[in-house]
PDB file of N, CA and C in Angstrom:
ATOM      1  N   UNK A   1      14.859   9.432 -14.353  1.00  0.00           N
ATOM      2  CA  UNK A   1      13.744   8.515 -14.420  1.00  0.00           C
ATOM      3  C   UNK A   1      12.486   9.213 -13.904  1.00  0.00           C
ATOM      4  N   UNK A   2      11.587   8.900 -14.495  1.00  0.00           N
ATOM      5  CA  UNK A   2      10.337   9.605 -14.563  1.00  0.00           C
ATOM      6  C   UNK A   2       9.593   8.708 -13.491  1.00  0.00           C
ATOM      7  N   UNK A   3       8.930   8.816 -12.255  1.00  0.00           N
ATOM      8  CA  UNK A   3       7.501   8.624 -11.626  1.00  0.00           C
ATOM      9  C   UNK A   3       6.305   8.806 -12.107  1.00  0.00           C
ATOM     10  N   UNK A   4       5.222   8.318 -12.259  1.00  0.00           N
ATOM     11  CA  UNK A   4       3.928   8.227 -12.431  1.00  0.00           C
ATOM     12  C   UNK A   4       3.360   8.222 -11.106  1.00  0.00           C
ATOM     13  N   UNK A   5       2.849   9.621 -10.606  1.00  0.00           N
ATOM     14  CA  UNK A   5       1.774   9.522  -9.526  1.00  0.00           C
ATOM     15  C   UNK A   5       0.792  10.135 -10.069  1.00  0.00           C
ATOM     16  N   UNK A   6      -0.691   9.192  -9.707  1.00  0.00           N
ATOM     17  CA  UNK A   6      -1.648   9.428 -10.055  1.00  0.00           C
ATOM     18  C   UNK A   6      -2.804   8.883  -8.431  1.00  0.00           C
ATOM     19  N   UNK A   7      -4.186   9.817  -8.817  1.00  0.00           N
ATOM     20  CA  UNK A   7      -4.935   9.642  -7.882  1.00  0.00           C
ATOM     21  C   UNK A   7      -6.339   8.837  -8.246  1.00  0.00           C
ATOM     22  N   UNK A   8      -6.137   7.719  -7.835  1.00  0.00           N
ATOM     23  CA  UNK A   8      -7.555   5.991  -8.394  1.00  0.00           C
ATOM     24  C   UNK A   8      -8.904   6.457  -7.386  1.00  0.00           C
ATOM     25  N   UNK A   9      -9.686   5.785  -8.514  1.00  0.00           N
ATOM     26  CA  UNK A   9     -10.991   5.456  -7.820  1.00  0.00           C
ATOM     27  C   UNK A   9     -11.277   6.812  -6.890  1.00  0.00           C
ATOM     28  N   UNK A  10     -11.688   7.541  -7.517  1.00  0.00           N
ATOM     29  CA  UNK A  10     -12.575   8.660  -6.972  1.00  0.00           C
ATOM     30  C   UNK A  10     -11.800   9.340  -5.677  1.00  0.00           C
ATOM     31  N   UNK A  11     -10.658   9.438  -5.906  1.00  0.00           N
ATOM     32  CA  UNK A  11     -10.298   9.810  -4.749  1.00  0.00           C
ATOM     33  C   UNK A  11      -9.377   8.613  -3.605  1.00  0.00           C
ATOM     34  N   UNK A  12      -9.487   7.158  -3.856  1.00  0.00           N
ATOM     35  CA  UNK A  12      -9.527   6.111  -3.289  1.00  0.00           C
ATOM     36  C   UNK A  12      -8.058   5.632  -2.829  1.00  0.00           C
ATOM     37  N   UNK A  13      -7.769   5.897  -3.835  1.00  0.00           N
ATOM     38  CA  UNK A  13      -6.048   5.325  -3.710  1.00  0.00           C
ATOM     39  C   UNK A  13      -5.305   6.667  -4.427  1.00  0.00           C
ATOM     40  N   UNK A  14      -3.480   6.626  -3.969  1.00  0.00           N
ATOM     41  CA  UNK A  14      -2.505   7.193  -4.363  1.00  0.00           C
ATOM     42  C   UNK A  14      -1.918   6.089  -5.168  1.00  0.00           C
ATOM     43  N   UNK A  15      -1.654   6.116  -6.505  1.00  0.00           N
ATOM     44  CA  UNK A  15      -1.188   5.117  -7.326  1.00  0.00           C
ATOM     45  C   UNK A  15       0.510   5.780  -7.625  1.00  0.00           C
ATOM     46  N   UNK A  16       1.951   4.365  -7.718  1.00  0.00           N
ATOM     47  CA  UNK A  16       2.520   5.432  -8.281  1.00  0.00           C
ATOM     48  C   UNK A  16       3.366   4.227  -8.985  1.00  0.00           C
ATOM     49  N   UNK A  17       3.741   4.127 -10.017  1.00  0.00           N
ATOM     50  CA  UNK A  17       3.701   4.142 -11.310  1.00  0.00           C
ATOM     51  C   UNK A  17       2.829   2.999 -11.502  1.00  0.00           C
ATOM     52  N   UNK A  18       1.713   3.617 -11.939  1.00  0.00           N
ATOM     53  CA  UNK A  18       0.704   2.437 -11.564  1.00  0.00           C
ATOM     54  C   UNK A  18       0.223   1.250 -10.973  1.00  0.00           C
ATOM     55  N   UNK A  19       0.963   1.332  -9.416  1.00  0.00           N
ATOM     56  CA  UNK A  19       0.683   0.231  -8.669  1.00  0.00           C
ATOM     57  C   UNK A  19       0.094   1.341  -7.417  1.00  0.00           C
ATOM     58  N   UNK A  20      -1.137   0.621  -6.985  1.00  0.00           N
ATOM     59  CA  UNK A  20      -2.170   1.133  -5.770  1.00  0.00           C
ATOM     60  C   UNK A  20      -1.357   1.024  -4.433  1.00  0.00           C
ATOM     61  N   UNK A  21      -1.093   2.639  -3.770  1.00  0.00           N
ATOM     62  CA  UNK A  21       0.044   2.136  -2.363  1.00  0.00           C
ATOM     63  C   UNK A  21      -0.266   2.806  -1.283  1.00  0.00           C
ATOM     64  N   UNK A  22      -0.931   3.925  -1.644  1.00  0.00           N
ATOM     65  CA  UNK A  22      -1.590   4.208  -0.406  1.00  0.00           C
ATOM     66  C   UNK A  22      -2.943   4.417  -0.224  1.00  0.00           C
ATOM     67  N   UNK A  23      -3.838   4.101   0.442  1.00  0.00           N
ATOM     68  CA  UNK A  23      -5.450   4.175   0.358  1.00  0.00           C
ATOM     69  C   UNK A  23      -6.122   5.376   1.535  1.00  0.00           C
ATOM     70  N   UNK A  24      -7.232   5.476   1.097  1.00  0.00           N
ATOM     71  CA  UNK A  24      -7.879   6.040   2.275  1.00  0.00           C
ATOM     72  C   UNK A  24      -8.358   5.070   3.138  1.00  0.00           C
ATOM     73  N   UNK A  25      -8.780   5.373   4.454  1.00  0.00           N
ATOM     74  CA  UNK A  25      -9.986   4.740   5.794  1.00  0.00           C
ATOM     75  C   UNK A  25      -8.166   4.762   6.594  1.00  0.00           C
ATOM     76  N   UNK A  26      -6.923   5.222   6.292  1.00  0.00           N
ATOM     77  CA  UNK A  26      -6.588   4.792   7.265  1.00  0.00           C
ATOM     78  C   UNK A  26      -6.199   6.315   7.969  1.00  0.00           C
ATOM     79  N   UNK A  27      -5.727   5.656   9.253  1.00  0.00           N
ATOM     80  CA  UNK A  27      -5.523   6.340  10.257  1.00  0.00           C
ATOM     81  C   UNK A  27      -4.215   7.072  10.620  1.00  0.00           C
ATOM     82  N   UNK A  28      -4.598   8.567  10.261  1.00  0.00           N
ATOM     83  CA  UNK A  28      -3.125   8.971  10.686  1.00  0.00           C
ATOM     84  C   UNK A  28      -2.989  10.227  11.683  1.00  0.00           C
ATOM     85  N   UNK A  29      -1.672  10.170  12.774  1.00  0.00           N
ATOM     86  CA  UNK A  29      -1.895  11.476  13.775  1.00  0.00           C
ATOM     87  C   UNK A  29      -0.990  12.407  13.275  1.00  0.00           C
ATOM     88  N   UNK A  30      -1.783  13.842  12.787  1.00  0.00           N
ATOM     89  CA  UNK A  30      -0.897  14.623  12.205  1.00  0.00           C
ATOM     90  C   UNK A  30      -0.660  16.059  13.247  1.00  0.00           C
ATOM     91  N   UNK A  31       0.277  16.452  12.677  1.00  0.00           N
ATOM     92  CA  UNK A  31       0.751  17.458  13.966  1.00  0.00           C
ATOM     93  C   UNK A  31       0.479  18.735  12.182  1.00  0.00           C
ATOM     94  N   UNK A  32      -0.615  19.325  12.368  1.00  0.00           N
ATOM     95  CA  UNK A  32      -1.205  20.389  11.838  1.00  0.00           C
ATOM     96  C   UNK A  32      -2.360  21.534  12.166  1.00  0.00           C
ATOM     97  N   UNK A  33      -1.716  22.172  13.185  1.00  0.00           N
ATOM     98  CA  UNK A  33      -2.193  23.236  13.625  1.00  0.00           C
ATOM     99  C   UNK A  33      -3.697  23.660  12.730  1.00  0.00           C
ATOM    100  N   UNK A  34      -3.544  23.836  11.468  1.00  0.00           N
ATOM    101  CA  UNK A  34      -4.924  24.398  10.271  1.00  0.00           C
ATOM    102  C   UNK A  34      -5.748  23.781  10.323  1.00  0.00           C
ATOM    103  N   UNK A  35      -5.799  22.578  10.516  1.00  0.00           N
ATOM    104  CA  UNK A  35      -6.569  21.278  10.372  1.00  0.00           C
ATOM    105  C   UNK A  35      -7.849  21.345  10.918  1.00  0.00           C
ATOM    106  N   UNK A  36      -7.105  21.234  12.763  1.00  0.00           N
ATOM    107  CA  UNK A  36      -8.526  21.262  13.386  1.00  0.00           C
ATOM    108  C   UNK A  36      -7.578  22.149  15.234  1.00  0.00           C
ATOM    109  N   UNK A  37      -8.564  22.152  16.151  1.00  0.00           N
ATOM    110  CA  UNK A  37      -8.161  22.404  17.287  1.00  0.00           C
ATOM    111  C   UNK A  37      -6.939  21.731  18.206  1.00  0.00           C
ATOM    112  N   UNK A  38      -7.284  20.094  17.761  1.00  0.00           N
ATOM    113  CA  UNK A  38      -6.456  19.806  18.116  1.00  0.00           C
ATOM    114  C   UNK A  38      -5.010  19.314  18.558  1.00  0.00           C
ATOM    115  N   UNK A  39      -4.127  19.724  19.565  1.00  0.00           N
ATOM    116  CA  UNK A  39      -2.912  19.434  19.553  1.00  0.00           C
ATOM    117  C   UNK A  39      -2.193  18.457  18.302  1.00  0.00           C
ATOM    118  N   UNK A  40      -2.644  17.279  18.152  1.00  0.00           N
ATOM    119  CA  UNK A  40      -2.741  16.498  17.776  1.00  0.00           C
ATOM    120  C   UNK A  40      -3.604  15.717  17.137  1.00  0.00           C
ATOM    121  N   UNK A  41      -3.398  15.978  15.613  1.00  0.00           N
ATOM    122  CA  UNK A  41      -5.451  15.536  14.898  1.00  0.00           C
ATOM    123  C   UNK A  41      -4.633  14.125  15.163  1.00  0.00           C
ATOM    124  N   UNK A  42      -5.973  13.066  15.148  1.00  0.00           N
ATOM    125  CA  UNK A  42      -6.265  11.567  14.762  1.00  0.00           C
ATOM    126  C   UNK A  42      -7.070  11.510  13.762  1.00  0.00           C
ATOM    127  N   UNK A  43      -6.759  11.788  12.388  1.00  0.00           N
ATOM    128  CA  UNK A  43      -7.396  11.831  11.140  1.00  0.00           C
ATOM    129  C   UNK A  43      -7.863  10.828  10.138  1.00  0.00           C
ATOM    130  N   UNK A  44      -8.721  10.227  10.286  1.00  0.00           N
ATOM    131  CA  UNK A  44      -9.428   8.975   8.926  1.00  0.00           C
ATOM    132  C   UNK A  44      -8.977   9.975   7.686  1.00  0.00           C
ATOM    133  N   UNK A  45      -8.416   9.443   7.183  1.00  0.00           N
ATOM    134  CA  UNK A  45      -8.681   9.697   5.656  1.00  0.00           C
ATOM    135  C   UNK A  45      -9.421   9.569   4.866  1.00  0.00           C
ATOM    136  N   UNK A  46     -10.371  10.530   3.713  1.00  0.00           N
ATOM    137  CA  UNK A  46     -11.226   9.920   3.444  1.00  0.00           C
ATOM    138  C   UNK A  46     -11.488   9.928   2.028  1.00  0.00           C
ATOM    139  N   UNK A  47     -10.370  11.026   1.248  1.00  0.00           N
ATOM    140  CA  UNK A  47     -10.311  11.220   0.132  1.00  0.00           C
ATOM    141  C   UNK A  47      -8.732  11.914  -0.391  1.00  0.00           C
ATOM    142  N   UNK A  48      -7.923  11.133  -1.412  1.00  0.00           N
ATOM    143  CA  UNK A  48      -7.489  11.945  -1.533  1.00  0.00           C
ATOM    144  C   UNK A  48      -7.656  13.263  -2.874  1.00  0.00           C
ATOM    145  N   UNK A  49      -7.160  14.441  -2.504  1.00  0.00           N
ATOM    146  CA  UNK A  49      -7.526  15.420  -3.463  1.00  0.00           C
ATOM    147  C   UNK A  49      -6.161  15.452  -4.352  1.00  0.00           C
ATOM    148  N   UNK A  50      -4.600  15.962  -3.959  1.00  0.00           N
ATOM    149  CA  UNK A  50      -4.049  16.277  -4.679  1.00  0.00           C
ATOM    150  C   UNK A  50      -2.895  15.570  -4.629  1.00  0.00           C
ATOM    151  N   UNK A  51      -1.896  15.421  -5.460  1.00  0.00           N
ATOM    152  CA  UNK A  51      -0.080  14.672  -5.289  1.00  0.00           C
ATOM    153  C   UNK A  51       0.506  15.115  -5.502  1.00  0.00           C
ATOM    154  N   UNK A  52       1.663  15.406  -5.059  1.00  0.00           N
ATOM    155  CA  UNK A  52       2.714  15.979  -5.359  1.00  0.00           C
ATOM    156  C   UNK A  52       4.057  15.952  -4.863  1.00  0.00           C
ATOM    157  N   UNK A  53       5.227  16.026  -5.514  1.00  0.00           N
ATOM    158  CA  UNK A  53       6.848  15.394  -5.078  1.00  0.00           C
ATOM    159  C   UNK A  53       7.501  17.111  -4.899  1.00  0.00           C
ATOM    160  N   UNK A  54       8.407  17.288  -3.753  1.00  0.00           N
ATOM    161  CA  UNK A  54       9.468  17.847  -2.752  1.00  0.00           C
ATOM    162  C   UNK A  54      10.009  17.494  -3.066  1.00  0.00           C
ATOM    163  N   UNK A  55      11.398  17.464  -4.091  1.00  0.00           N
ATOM    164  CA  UNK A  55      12.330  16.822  -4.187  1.00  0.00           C
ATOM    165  C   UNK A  55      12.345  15.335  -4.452  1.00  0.00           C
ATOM    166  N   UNK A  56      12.728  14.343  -3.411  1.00  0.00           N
ATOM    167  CA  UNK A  56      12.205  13.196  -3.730  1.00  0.00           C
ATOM    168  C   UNK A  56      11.003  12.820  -2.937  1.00  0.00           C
ATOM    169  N   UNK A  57      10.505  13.338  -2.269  1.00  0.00           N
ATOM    170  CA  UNK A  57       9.094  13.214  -0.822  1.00  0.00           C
ATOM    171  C   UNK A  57       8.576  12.916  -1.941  1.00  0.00           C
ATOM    172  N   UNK A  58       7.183  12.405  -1.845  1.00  0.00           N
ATOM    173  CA  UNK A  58       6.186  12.631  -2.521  1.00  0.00           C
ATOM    174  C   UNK A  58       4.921  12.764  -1.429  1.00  0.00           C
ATOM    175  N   UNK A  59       4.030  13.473  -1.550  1.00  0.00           N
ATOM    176  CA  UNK A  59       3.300  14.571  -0.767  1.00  0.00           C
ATOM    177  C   UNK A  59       1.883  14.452  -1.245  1.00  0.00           C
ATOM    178  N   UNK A  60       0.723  14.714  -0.635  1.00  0.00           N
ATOM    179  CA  UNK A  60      -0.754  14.646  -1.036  1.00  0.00           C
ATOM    180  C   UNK A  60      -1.398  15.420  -0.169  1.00  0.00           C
ATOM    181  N   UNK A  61      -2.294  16.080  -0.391  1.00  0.00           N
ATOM    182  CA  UNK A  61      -2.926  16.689   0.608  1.00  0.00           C
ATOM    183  C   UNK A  61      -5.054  15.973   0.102  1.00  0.00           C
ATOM    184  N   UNK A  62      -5.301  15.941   1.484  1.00  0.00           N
ATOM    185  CA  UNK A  62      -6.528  14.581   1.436  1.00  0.00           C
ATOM    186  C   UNK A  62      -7.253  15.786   1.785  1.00  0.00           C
ATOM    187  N   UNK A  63      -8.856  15.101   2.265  1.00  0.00           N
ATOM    188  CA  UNK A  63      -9.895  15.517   2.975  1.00  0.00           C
ATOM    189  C   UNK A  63     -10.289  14.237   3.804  1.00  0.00           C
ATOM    190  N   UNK A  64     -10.154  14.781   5.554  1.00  0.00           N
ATOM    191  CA  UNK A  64     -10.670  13.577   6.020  1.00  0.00           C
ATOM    192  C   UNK A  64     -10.957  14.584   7.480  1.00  0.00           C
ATOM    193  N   UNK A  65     -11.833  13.967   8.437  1.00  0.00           N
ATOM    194  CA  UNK A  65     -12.163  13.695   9.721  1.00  0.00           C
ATOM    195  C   UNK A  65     -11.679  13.718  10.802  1.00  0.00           C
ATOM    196  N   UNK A  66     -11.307  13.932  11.659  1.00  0.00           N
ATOM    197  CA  UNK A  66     -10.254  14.035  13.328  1.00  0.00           C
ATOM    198  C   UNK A  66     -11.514  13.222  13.997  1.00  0.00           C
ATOM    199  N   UNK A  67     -10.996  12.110  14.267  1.00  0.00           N
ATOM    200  CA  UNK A  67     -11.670  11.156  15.671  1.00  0.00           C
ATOM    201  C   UNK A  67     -12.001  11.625  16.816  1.00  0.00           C
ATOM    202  N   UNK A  68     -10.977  12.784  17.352  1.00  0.00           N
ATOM    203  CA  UNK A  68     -11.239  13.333  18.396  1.00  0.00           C
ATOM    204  C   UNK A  68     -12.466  14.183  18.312  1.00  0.00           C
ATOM    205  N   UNK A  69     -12.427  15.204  17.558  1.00  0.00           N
ATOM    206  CA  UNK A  69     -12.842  16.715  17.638  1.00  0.00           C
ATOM    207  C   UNK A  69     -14.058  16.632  16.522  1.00  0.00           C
ATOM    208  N   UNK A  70     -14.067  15.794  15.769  1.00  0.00           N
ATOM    209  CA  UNK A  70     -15.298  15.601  14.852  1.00  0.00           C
ATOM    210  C   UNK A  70     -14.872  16.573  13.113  1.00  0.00           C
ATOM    211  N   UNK A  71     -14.425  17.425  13.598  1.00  0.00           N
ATOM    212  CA  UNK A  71     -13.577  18.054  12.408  1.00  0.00           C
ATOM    213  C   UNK A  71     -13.761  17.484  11.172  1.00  0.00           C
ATOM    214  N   UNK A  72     -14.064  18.112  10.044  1.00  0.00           N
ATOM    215  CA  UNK A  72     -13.896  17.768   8.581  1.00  0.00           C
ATOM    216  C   UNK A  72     -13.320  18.622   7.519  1.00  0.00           C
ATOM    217  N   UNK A  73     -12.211  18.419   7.121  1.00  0.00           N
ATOM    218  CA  UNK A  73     -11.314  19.452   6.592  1.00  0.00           C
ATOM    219  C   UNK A  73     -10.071  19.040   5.828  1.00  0.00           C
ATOM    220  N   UNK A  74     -10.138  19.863   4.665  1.00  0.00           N
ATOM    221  CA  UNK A  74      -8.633  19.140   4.135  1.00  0.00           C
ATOM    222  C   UNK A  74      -7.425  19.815   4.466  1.00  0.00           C
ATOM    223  N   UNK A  75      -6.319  19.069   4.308  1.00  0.00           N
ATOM    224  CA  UNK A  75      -5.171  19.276   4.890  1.00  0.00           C
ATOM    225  C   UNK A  75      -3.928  19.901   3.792  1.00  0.00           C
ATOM    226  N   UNK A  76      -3.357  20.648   4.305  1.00  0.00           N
ATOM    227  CA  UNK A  76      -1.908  20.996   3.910  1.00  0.00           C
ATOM    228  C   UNK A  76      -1.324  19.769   2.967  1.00  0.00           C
ATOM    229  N   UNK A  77       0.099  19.963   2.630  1.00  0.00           N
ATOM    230  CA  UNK A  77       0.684  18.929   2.017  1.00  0.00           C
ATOM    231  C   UNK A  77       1.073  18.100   3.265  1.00  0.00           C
ATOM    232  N   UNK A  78       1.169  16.519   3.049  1.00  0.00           N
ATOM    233  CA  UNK A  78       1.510  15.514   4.174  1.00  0.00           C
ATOM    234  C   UNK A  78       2.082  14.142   3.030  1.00  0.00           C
ATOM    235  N   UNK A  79       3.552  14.138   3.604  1.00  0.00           N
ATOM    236  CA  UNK A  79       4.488  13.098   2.942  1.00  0.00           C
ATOM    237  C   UNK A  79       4.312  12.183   3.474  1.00  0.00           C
ATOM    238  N   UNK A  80       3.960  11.220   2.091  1.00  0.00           N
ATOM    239  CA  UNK A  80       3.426   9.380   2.274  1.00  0.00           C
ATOM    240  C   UNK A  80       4.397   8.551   1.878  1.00  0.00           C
ATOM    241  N   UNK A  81       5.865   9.085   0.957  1.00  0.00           N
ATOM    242  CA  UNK A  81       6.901   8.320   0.512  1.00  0.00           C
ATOM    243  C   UNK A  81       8.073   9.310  -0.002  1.00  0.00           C
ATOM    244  N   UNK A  82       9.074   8.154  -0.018  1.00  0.00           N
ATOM    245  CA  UNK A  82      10.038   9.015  -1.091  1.00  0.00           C
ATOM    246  C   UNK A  82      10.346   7.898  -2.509  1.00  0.00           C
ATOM    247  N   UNK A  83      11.136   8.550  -2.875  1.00  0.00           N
ATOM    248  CA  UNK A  83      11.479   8.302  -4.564  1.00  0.00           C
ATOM    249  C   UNK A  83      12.885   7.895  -4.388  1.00  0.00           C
ATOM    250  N   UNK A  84      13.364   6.483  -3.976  1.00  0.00           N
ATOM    251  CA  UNK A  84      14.764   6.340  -3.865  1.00  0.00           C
ATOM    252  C   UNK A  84      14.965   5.147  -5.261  1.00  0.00           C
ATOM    253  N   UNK A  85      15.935   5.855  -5.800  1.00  0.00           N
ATOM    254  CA  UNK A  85      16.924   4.716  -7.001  1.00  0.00           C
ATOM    255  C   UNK A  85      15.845   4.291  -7.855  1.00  0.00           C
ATOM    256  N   UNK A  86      14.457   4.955  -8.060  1.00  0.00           N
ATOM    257  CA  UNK A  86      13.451   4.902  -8.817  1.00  0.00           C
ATOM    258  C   UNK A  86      12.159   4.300  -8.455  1.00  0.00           C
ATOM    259  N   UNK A  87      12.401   4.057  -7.106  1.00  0.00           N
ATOM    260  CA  UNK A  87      11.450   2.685  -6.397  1.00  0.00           C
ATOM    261  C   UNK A  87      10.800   3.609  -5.626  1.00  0.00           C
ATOM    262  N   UNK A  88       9.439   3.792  -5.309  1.00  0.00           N
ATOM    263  CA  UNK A  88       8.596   4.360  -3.962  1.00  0.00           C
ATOM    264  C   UNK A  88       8.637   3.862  -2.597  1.00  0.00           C
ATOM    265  N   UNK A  89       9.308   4.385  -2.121  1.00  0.00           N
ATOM    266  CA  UNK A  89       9.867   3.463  -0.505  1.00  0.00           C
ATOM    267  C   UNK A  89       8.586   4.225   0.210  1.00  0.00           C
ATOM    268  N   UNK A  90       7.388   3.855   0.870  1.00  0.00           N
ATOM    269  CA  UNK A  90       6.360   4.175   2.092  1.00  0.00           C
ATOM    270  C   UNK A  90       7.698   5.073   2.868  1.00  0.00           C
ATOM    271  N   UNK A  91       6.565   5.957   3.816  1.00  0.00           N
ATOM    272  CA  UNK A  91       6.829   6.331   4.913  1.00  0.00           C
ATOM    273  C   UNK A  91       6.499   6.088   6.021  1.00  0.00           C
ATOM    274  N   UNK A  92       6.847   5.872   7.003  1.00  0.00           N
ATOM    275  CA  UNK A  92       5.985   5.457   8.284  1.00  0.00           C
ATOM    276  C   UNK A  92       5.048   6.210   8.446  1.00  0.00           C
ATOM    277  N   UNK A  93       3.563   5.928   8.343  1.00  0.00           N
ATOM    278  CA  UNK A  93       2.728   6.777   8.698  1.00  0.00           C
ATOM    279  C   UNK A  93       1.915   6.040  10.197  1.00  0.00           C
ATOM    280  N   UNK A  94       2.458   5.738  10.649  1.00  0.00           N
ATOM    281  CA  UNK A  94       1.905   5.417  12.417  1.00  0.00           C
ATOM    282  C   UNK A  94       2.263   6.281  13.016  1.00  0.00           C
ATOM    283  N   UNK A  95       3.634   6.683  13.205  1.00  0.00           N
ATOM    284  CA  UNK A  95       3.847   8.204  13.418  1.00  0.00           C
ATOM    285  C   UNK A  95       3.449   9.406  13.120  1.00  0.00           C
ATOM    286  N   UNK A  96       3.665  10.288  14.148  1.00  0.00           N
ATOM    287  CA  UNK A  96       3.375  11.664  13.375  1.00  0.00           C
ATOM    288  C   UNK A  96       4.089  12.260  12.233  1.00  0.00           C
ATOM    289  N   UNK A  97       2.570  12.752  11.604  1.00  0.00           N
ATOM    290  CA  UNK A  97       2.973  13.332  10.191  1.00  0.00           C
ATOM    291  C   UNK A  97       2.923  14.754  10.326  1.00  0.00           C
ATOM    292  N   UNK A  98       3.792  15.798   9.923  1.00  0.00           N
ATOM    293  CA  UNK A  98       3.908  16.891   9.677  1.00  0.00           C
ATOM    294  C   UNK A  98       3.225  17.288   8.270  1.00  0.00           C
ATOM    295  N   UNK A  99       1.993  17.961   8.775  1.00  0.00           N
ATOM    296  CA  UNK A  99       1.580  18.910   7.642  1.00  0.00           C
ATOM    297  C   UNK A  99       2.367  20.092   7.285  1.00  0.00           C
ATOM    298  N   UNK A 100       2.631  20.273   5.890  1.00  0.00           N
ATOM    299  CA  UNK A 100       3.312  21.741   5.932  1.00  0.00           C
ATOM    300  C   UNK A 100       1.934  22.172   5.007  1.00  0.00           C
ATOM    301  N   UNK A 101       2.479  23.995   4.680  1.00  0.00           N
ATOM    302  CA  UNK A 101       1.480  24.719   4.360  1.00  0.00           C
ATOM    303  C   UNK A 101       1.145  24.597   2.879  1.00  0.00           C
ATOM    304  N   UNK A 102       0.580  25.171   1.787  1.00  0.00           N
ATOM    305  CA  UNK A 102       0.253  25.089   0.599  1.00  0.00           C
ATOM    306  C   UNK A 102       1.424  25.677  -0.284  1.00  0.00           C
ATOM    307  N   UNK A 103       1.636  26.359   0.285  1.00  0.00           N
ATOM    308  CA  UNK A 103       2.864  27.629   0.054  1.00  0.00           C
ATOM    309  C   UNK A 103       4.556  26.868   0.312  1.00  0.00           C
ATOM    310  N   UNK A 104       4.507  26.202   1.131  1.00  0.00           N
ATOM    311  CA  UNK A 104       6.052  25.538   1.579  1.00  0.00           C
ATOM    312  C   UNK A 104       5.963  24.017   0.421  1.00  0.00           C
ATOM    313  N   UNK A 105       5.095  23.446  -0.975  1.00  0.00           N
ATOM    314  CA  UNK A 105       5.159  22.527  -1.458  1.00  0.00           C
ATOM    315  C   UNK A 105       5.551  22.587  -2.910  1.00  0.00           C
ATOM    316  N   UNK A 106       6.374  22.005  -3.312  1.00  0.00           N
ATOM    317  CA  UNK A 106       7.325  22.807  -4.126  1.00  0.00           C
ATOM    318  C   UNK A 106       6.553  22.588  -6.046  1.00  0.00           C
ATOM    319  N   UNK A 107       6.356  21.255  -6.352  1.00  0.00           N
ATOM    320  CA  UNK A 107       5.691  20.873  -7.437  1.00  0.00           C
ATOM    321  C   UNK A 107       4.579  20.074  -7.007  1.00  0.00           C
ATOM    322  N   UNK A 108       3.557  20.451  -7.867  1.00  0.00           N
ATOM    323  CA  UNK A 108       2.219  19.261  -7.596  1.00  0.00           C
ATOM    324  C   UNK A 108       1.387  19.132  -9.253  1.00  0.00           C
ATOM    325  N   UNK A 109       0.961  17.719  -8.853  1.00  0.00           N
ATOM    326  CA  UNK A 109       0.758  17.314 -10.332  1.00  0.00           C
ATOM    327  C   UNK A 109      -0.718  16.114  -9.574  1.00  0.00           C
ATOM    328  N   UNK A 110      -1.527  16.204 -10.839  1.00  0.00           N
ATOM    329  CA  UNK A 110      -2.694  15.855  -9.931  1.00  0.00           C
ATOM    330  C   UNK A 110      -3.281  14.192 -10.955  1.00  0.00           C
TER     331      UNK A 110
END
């Protein structure tokens, strides 16, 4: 079974099979060293740029802001869901999110 991920409204939303599921303005603490200085970014989201599925992950890498440090910069790949029995199950994103590198993301489709 085939997924449809696509990226709405200028950047605005992560759509996936055409239903709107993840947005930007929100708030996430990512543990990504590239990002910015700190230990721990607190990152607004503010755009996303790219999508892409790990197996069943499905993965995006944005451009957004660190609350702390003032930082503006886009990020590595960072998993927002997986792909179970054909359905997009969220990931907890209140927790920390692990950025991986550009290089560690296996397919991306935009």
């Amino acid at each position: 079974m085939t997924t449809r991920l696509r990226i709405l409204d200028d950047g605005a939303w992560l759509s996936v099979d055409d239903t709107r599921r993840v947005s930007v303005s929100e708030l996430w603490r990512l543990d990504a060293p590239g990002f910015c200085e700190c230990d721990l970014a607190d990152m607004v989201v503010e755009n996303f740029l790219e999508t892409g599925v790990d197996g069943r992950t499905v993965e995006v890498r944005v451009y957004g802001q660190c609350i702390v440090c003032g930082t503006k910069s886009t990020t590595g790949w960072i998993p927002v869901g997986r792909v179970v029995d054909g359905e997009f199950v969220d990931l907890d994103r209140e927790g920390v999110l692990r950025v991986t590198d550009d290089e560690e993301q296996a397919t991306s489709s935009g």
